[in-house]
N, C-alpha and C. Protein backbone atom coordinates (compact mmCIF):
# COMPACT_ATOMS: atom_id res chain seq x y z
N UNK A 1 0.83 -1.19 0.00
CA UNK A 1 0.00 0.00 0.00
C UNK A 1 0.87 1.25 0.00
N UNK A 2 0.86 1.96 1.16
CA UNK A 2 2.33 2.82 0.95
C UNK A 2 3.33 2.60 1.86
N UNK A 3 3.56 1.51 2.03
CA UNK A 3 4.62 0.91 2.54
C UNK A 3 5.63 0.24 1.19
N UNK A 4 6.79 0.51 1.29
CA UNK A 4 7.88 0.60 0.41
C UNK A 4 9.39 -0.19 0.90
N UNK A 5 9.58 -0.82 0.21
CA UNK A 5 10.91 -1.57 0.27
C UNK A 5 12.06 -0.88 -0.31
N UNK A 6 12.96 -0.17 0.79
CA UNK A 6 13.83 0.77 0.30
C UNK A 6 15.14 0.41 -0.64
N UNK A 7 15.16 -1.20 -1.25
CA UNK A 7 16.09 -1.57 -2.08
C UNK A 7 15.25 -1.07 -3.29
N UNK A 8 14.05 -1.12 -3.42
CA UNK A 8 13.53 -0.79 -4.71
C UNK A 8 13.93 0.44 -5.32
N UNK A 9 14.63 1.44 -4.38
CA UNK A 9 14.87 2.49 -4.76
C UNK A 9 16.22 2.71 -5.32
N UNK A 10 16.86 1.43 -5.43
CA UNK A 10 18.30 1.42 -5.82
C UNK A 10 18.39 1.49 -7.23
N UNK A 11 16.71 1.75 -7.69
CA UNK A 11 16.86 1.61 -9.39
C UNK A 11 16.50 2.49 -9.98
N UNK A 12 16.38 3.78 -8.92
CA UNK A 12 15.60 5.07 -9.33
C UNK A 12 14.50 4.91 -8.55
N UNK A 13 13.83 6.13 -8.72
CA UNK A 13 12.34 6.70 -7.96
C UNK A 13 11.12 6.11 -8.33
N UNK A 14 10.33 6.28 -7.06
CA UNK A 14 9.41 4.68 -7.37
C UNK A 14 8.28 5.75 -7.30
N UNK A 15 6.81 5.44 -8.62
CA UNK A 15 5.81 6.06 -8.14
C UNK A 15 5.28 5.29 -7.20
N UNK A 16 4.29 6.13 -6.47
CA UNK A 16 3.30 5.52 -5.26
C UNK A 16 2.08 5.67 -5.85
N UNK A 17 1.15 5.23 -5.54
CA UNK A 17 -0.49 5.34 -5.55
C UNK A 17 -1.24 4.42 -4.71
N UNK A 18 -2.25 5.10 -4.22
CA UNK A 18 -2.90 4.09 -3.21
C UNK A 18 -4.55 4.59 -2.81
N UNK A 19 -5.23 4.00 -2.49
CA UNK A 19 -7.00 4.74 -2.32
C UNK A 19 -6.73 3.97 -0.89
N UNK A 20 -7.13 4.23 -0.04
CA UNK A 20 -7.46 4.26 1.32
C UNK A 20 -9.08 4.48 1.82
N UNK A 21 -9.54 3.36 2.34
CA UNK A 21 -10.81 3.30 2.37
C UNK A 21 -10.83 4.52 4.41
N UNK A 22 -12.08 5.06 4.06
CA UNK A 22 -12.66 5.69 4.53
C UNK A 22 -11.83 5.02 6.57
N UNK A 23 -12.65 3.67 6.03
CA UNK A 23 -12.35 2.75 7.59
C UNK A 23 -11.22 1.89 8.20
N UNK A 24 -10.11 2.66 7.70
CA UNK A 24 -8.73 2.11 7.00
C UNK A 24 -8.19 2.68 9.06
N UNK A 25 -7.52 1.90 9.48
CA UNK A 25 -7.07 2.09 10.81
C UNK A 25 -6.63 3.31 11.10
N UNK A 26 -5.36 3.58 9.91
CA UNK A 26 -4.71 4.95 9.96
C UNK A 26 -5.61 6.13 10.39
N UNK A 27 -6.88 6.17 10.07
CA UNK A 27 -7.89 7.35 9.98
C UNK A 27 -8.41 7.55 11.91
N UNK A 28 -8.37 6.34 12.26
CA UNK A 28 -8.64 5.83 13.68
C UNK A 28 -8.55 7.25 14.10
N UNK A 29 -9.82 7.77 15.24
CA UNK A 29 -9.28 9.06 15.97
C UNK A 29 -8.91 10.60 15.49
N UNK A 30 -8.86 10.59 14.40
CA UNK A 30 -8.68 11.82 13.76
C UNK A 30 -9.34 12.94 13.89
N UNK A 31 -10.92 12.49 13.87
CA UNK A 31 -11.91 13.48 13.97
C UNK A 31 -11.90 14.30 12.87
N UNK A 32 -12.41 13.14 11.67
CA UNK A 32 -12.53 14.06 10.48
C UNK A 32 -13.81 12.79 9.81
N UNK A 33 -14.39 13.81 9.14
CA UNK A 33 -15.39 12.25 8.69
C UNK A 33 -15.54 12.15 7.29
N UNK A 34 -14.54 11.01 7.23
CA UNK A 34 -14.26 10.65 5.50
C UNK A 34 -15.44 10.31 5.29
N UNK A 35 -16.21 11.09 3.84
CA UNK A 35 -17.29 10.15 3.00
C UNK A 35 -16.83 9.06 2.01
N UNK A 36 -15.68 9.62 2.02
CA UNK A 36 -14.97 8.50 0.70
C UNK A 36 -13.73 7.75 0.94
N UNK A 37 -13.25 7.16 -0.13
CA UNK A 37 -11.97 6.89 0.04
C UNK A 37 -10.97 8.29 -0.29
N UNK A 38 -9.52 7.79 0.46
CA UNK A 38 -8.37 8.80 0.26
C UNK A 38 -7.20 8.58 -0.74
N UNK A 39 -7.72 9.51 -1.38
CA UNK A 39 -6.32 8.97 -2.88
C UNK A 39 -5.58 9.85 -2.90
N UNK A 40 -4.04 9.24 -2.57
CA UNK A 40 -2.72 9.31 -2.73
C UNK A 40 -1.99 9.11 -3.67
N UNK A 41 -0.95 9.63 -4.71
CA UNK A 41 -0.01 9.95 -5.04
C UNK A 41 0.84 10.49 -4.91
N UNK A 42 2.19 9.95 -5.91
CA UNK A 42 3.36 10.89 -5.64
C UNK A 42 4.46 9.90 -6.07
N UNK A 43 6.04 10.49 -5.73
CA UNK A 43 7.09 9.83 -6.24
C UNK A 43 7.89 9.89 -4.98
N UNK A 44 8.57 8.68 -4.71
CA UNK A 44 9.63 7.91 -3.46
C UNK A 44 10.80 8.18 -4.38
N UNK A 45 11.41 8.99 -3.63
CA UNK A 45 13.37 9.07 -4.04
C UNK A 45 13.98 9.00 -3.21
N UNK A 46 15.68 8.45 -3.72
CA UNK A 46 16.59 8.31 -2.39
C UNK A 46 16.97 10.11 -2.43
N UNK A 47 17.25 10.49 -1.28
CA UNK A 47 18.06 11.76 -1.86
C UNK A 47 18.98 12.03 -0.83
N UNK A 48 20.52 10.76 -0.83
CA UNK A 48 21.23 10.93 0.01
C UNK A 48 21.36 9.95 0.93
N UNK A 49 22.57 9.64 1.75
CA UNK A 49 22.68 7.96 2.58
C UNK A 49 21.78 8.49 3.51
N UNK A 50 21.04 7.14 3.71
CA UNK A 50 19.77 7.23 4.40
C UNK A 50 18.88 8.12 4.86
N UNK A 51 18.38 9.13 3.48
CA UNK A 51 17.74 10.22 3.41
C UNK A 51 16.62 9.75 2.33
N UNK A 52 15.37 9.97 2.04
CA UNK A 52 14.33 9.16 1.39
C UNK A 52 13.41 10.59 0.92
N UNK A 53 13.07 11.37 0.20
CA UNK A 53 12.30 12.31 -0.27
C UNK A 53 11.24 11.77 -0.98
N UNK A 54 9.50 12.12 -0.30
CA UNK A 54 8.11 11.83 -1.23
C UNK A 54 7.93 13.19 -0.94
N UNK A 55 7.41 13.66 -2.91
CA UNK A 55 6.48 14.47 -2.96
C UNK A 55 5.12 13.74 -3.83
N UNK A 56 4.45 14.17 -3.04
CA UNK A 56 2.79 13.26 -2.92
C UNK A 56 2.06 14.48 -2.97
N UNK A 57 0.86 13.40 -3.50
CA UNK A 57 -0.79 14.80 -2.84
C UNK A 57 -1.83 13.71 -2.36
N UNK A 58 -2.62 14.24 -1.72
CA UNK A 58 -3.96 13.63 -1.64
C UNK A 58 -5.37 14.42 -2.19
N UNK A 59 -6.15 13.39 -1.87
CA UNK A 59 -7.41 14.08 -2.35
C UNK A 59 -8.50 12.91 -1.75
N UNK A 60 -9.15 13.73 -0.76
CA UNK A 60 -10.19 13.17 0.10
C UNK A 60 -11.68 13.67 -0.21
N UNK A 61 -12.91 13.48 0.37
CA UNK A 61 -14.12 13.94 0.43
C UNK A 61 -14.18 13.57 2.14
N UNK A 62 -14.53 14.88 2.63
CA UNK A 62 -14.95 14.55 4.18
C UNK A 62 -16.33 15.24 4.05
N UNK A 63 -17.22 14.84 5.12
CA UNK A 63 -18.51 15.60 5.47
C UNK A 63 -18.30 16.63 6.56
N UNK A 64 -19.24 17.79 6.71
CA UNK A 64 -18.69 18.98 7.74
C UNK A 64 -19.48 19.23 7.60
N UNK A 65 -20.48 19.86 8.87
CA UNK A 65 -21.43 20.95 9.45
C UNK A 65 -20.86 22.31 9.46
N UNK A 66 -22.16 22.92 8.62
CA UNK A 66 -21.91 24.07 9.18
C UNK A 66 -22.08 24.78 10.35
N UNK A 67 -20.99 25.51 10.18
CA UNK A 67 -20.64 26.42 11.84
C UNK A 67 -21.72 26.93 11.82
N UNK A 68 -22.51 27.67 10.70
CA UNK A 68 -23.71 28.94 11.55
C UNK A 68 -25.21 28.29 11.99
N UNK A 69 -25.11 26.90 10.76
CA UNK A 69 -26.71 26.51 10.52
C UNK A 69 -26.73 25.07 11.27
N UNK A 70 -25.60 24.34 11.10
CA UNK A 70 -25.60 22.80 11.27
C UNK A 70 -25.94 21.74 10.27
N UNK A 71 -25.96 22.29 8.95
CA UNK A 71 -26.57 21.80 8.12
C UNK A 71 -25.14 20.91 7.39
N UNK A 72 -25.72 19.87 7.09
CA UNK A 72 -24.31 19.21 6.17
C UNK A 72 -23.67 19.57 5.19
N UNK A 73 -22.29 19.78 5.22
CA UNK A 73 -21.81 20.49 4.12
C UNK A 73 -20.50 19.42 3.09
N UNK A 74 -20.92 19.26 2.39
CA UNK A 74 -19.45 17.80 1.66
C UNK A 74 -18.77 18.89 1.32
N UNK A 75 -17.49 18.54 1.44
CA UNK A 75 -16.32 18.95 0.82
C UNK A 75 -15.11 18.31 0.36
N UNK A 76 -14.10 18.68 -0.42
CA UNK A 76 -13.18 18.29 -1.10
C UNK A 76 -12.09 18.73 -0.05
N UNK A 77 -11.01 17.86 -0.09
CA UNK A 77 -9.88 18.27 0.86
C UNK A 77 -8.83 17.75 0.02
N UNK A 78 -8.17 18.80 -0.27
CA UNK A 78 -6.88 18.66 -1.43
C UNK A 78 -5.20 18.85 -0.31
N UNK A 79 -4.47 17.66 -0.58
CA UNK A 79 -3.15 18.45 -0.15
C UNK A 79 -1.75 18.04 -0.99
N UNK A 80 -0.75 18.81 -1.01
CA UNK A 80 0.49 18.83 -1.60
C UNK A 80 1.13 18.20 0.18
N UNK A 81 1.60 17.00 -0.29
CA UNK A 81 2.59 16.29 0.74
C UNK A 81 4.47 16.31 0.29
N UNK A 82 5.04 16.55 0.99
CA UNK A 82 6.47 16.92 1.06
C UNK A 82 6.94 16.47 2.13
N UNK A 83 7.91 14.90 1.90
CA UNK A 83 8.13 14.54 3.49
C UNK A 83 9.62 13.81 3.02
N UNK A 84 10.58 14.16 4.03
CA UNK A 84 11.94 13.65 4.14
C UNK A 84 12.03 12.81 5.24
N UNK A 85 11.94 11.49 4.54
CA UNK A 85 12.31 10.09 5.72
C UNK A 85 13.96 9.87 5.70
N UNK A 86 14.41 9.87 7.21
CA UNK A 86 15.45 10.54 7.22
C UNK A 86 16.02 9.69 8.81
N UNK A 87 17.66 9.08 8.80
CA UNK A 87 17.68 8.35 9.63
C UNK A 87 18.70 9.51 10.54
N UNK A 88 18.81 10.40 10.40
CA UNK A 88 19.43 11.21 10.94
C UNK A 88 18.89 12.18 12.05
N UNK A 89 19.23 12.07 12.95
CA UNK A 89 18.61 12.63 13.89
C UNK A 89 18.57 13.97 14.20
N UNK A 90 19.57 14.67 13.65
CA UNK A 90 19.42 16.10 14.07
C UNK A 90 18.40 16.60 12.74
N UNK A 91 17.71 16.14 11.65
CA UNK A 91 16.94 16.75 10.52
C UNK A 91 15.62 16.30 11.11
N UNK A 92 15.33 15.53 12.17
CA UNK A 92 14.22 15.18 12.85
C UNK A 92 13.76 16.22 13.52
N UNK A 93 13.74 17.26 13.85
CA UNK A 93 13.10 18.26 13.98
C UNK A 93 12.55 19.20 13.11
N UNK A 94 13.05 18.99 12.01
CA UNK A 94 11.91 19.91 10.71
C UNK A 94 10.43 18.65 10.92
N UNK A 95 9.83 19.83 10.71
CA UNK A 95 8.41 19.16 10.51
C UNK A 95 8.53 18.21 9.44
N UNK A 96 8.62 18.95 8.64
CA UNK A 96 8.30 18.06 6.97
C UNK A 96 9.19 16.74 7.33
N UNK A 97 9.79 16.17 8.79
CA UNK A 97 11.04 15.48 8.66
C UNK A 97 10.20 13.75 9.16
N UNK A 98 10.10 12.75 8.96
CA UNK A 98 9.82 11.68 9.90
C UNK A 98 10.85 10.60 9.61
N UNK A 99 11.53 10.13 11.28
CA UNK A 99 12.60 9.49 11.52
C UNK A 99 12.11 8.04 10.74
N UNK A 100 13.70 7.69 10.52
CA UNK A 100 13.75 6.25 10.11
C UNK A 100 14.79 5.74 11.08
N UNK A 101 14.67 4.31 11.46
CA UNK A 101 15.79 3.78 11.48
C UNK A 101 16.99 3.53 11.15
N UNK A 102 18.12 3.47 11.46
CA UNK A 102 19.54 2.99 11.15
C UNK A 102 19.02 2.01 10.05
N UNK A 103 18.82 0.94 10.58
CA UNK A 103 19.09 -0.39 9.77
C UNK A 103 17.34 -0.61 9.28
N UNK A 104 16.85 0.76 8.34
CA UNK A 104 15.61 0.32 8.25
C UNK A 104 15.51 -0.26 6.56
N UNK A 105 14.34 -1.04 6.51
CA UNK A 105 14.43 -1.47 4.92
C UNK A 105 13.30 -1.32 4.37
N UNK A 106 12.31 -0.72 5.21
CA UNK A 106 11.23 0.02 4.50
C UNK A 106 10.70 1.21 5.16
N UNK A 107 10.17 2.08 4.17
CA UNK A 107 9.66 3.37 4.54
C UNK A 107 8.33 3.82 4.66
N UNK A 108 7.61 3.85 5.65
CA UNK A 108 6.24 3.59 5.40
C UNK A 108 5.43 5.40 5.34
N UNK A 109 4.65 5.27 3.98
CA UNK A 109 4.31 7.13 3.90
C UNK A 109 3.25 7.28 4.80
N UNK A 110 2.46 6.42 5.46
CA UNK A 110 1.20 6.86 5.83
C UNK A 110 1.30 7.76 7.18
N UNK A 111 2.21 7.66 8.10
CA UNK A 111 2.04 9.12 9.10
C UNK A 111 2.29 10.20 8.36
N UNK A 112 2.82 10.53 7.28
CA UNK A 112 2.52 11.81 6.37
C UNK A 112 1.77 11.93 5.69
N UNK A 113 1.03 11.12 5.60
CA UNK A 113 -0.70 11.19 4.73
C UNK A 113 -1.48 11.58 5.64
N UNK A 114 -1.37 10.88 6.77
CA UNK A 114 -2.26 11.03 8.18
C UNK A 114 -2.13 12.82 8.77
N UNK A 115 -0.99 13.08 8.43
CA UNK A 115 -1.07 14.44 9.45
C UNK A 115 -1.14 15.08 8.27
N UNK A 116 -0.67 15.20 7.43
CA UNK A 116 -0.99 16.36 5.71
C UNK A 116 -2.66 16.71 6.06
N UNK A 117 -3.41 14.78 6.02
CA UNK A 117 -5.09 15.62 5.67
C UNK A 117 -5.86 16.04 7.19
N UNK A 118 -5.39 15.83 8.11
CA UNK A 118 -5.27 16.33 9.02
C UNK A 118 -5.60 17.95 9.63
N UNK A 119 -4.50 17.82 8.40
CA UNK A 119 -3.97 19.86 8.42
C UNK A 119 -4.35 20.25 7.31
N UNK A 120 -4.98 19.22 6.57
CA UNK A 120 -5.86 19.90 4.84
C UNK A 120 -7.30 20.66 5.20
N UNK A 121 -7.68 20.00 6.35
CA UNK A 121 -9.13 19.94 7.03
C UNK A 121 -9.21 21.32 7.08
N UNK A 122 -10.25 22.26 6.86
CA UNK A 122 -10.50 23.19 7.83
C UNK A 122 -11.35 23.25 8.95
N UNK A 123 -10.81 23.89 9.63
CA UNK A 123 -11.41 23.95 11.17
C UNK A 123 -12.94 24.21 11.07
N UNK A 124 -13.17 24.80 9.96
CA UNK A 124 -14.78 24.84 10.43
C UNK A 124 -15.15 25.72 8.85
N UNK A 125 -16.53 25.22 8.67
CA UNK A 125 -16.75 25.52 7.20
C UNK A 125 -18.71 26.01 7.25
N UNK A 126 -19.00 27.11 6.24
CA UNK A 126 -20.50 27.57 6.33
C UNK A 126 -20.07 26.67 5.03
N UNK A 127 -21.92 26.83 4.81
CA UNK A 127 -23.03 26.13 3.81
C UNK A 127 -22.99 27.64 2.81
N UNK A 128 -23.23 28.11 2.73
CA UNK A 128 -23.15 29.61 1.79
C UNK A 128 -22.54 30.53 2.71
N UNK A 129 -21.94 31.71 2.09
CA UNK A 129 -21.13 33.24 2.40
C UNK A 129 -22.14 33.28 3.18
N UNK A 130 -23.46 33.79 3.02
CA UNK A 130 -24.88 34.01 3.42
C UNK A 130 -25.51 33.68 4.35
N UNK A 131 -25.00 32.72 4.91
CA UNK A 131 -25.93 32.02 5.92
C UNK A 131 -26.28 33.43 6.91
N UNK A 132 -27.17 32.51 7.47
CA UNK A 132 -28.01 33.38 8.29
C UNK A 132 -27.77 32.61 9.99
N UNK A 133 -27.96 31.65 10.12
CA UNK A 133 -27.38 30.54 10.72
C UNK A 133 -28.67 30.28 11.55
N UNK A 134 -28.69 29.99 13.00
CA UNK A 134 -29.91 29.71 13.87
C UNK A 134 -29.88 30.35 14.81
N UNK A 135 -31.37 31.00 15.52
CA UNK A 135 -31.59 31.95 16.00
C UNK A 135 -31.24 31.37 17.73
N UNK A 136 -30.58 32.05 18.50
CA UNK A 136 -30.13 31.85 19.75
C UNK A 136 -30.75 31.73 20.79
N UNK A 137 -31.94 32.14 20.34
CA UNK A 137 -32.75 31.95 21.50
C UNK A 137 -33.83 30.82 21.24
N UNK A 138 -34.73 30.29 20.33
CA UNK A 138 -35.46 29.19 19.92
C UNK A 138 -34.78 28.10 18.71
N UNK A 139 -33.61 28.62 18.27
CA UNK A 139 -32.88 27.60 17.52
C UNK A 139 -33.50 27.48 15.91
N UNK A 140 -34.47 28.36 15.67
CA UNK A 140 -35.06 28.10 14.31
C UNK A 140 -33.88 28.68 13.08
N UNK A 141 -33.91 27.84 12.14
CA UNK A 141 -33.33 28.04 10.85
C UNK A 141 -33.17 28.92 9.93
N UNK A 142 -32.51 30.52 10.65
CA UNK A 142 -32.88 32.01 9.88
C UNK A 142 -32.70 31.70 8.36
N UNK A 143 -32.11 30.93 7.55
CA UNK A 143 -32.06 30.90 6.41
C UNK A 143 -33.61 30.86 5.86
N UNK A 144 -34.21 29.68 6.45
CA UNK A 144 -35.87 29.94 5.71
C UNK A 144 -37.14 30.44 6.59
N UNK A 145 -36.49 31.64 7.24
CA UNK A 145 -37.38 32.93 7.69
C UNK A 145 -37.04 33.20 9.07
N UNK A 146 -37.76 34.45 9.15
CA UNK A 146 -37.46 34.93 10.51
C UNK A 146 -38.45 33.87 11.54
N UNK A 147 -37.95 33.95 12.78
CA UNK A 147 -38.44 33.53 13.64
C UNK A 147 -39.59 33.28 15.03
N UNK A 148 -39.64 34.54 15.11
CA UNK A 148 -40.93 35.41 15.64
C UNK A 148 -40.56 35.90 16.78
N UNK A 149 -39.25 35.59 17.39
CA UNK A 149 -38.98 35.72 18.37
C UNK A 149 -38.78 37.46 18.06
N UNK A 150 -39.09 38.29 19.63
CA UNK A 150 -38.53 39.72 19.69
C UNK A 150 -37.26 39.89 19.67
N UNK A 151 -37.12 41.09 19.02
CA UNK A 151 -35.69 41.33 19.14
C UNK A 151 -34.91 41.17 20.18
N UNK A 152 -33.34 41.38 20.53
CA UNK A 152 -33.09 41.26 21.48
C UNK A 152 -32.47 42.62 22.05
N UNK A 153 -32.49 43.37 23.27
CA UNK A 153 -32.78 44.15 23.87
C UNK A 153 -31.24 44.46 24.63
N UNK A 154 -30.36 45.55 24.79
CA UNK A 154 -29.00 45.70 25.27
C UNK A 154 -29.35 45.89 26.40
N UNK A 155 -29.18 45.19 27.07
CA UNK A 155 -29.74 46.01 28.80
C UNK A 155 -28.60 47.71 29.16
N UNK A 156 -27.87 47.80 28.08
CA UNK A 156 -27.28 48.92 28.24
C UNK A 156 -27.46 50.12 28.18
N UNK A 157 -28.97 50.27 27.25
CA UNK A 157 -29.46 50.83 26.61
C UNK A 157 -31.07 51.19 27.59
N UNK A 158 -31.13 50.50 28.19
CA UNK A 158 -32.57 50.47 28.87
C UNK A 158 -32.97 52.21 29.90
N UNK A 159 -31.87 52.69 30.62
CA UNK A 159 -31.81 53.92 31.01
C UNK A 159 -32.63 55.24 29.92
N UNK A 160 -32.02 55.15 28.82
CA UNK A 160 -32.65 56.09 27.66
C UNK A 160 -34.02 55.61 26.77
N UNK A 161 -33.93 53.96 27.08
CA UNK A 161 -35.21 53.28 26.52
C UNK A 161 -36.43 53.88 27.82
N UNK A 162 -36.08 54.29 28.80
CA UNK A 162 -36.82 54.58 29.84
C UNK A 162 -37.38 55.74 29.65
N UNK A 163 -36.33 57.30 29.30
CA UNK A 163 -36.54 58.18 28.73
C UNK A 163 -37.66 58.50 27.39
N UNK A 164 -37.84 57.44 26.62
CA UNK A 164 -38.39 57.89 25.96
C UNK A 164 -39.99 57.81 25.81
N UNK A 165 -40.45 59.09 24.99
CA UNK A 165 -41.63 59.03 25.33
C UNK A 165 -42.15 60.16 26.36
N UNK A 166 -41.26 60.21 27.07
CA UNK A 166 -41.29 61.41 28.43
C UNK A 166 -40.72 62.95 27.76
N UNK A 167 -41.90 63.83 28.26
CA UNK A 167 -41.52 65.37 27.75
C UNK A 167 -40.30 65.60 27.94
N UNK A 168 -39.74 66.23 27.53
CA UNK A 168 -38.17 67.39 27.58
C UNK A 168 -38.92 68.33 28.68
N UNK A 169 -37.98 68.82 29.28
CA UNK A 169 -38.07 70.07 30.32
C UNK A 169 -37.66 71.32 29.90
């Protein structure tokens, strides 16, 4: 799948491809809710003693509520992956970096698939620019009408709301 046998690379750069079902372990916990499968590409190179360079992308479908309404929203989640598997320990602190072993003989891409769509996700997504979202006090659906509820009232304002109506001196 995207697990790779790093002699294969002794013959040049290996493409990858792989679909990843929705209920695939890796996804375990994420808190993202695949509708589909996750398709991966990209190309495995050596680049350097025990240095390993994939540039990959994915391309997912997750489901998402909207923030204003709650209403279901599908979306597309696109990412450009860039990851240096790397047995060297001081390059293990770049992000883009995930350790390998000394004496390793395969390179496995999926914790950089895992955290890429991860971070492809956005935090939170509306249904239209427009929304109107739901009203705070009875919860009804401002998109298909107002609600009946009264306005709502600044208690900051209530001193001069008191005033009025009353003569001037």
């Amino acid at each position: 799948m995207l697990q790779f046998d790093l002699r294969e690379l002794a013959s040049g750069p290996v493409d990858t491809a792989a679909q990843l079902g929705a209920e695939d372990p890796l996804f375990e916990g994420l808190g993202v809710a695949l509708t589909g499968p996750v398709r991966v590409s990209g190309r495995l190179q050596a680049a350097g003693a025990g240095r390993f360079y994939w540039k990959g992308s994915l391309r997912a479908q997750v489901g998402g509520e909207c923030r204003r309404c709650l209403a279901p929203v599908p979306l597309t989640v696109t990412a450009d992956i860039r990851a240096l598997f790397t047995e060297d320990p001081d390059a293990q602190e770049d992000p883009d970096s995930y350790p390998l072993a000394h004496d390793a003989t395969q390179v496995d891409l999926r914790p950089a698939v895992r955290e890429e769509l991860l971070l492809a996700v956005p935090p939170w997504v509306v249904c239209r620019e427009g929304c109107r979202g739901l009203c705070p006090r009875c919860g009804k659906d401002l998109n298909a009408g107002p609600c009946g509820c009264p306005p709502a009232r600044d208690p900051r304002w209530q001193a001069l709301a008191a005033l009025k109506g009353k003569p001037r001196d």
